[in-house]
C-alpha atoms as a PDB file:
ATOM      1  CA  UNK A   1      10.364  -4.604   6.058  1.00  0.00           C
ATOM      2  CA  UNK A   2      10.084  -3.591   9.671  1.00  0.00           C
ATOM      3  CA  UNK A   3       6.037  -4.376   9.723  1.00  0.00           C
ATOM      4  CA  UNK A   4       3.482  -6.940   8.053  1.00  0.00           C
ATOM      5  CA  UNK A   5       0.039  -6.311   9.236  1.00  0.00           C
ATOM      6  CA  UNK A   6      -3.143  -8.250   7.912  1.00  0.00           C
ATOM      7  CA  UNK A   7      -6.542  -6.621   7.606  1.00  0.00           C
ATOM      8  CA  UNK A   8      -9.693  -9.017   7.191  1.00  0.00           C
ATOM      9  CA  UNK A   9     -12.727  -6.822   5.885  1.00  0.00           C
ATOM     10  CA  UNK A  10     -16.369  -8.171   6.870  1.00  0.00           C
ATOM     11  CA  UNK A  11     -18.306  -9.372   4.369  1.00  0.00           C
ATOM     12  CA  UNK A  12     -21.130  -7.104   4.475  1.00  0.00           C
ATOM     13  CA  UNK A  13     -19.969  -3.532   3.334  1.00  0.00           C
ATOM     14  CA  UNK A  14     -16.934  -2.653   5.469  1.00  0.00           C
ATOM     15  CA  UNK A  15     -16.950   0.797   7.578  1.00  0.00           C
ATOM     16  CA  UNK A  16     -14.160   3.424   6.035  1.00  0.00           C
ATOM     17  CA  UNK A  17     -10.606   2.698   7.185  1.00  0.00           C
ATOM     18  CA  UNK A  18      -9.092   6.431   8.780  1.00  0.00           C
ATOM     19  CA  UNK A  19      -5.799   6.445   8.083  1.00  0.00           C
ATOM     20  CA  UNK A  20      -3.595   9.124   9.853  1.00  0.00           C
ATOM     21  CA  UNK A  21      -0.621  10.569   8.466  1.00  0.00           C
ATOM     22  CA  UNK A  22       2.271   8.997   9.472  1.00  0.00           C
ATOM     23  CA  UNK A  23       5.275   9.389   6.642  1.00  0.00           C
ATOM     24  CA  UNK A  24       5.721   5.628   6.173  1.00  0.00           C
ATOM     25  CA  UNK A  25       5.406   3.556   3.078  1.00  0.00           C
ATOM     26  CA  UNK A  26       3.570  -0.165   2.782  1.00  0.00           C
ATOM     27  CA  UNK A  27       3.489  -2.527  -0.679  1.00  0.00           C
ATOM     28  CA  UNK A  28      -0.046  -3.952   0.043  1.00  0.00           C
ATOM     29  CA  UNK A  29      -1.558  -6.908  -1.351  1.00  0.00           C
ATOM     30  CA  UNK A  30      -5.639  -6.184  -2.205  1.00  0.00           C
ATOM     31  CA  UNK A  31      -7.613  -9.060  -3.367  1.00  0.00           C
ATOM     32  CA  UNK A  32      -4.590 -10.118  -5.608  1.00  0.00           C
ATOM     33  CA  UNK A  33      -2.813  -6.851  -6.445  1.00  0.00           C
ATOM     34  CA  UNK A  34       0.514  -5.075  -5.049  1.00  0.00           C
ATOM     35  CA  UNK A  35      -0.114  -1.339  -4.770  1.00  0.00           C
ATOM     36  CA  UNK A  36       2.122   1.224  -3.109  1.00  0.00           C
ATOM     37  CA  UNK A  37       0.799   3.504  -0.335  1.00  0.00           C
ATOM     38  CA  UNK A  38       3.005   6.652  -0.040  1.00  0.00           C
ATOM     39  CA  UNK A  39       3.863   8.688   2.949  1.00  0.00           C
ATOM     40  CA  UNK A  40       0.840  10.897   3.909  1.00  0.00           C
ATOM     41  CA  UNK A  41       1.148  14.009   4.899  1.00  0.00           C
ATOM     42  CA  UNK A  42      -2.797  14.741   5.295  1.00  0.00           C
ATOM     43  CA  UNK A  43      -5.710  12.233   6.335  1.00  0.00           C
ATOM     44  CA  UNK A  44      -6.715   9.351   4.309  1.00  0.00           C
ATOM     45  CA  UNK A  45     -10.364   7.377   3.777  1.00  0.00           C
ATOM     46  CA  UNK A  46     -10.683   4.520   2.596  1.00  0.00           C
ATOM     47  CA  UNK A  47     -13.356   2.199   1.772  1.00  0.00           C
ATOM     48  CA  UNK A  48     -11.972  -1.538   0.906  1.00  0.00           C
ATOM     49  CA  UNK A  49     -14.204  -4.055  -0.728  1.00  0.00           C
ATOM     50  CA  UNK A  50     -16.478  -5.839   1.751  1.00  0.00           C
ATOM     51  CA  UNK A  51     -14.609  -9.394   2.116  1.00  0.00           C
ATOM     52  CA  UNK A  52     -10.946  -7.990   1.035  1.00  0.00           C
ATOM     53  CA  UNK A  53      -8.126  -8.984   2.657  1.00  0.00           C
ATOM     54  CA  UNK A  54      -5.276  -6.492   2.867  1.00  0.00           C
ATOM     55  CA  UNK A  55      -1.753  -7.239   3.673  1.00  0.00           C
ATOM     56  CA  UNK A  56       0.702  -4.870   4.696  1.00  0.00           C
ATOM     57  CA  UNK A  57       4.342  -4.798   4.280  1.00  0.00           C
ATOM     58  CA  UNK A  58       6.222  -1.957   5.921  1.00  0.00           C
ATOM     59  CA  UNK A  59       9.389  -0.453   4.654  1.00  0.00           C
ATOM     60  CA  UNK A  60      11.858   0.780   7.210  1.00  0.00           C
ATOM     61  CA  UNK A  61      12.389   4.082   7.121  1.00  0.00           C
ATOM     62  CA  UNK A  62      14.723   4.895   3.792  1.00  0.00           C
ATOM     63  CA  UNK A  63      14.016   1.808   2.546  1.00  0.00           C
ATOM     64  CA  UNK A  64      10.924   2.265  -0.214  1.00  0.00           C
ATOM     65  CA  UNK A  65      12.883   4.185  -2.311  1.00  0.00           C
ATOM     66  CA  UNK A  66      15.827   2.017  -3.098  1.00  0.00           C
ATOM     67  CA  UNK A  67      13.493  -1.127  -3.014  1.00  0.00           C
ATOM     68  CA  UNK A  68      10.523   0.671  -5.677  1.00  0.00           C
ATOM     69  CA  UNK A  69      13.331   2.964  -7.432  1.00  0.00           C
ATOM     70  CA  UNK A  70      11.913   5.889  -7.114  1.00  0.00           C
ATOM     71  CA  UNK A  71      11.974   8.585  -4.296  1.00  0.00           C
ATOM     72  CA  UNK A  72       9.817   8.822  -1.534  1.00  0.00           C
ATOM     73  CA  UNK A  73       9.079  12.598  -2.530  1.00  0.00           C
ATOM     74  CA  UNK A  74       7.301  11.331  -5.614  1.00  0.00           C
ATOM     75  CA  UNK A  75       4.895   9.233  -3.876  1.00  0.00           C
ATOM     76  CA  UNK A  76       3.425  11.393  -0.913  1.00  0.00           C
ATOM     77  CA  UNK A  77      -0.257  10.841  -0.928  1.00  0.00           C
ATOM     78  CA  UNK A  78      -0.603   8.427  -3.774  1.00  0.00           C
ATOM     79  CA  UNK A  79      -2.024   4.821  -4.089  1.00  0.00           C
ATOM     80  CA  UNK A  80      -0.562   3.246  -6.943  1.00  0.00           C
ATOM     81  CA  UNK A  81      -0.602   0.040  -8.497  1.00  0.00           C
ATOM     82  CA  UNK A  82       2.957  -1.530  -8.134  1.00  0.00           C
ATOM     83  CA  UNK A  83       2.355  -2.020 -12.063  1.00  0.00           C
ATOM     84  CA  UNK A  84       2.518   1.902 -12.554  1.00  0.00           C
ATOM     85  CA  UNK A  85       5.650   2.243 -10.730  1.00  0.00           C
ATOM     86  CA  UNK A  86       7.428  -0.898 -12.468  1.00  0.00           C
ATOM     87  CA  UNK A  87       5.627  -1.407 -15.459  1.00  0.00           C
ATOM     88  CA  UNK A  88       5.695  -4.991 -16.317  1.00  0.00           C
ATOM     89  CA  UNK A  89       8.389  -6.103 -13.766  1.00  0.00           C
ATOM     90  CA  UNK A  90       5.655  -6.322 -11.554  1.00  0.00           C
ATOM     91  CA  UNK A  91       4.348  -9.396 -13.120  1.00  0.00           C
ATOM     92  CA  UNK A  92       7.604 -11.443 -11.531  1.00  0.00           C
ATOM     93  CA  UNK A  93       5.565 -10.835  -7.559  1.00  0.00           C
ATOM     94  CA  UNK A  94       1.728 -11.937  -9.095  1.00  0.00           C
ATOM     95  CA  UNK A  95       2.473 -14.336 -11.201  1.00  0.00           C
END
């Protein structure tokens, strides 16, 4: 990973999150869940739960698709649970 970032939400409701395009991949941790956020190619909102706390892992550029085994181009725009791409395998990082 080149990244880790750490977002704390309030715990009133939390304001949306903008997120501008920028072509990178993160495996993010939500209130006890992995999900993968593809590259974007076109603004993102998001609203996290009031109280979350989101961390961030950044994959180098080429990296994701080796790591997740699948390509990149089959991602772009999605949010996915890391179960969807792995199926049970994903079990090994929550348990």
């Amino acid at each position: 990973f080149c990244a880790v970032w750490v977002h704390r939400m309030d715990g009133r409701a939390a304001p949306p999150i903008v997120i501008t395009p920028d072509a990178t991949i993160d495996l993010q941790w939500i209130d006890g869940r992995f999900r993968i956020a593809g590259p974007d190619k076109e603004l993102q909102i998001e609203t996290p739960p009031a109280g979350a706390v989101i961390i961030g892992f950044r994959f180098r550029p080429g990296a994701a698709a080796g790591w997740l085994g699948v390509p990149a181009g089959e991602i772009v725009g999605e949010r996915l649970g890391l179960s969807e791409v792995w199926g049970t395998r994903a079990r090994v990082l929550t348990d």
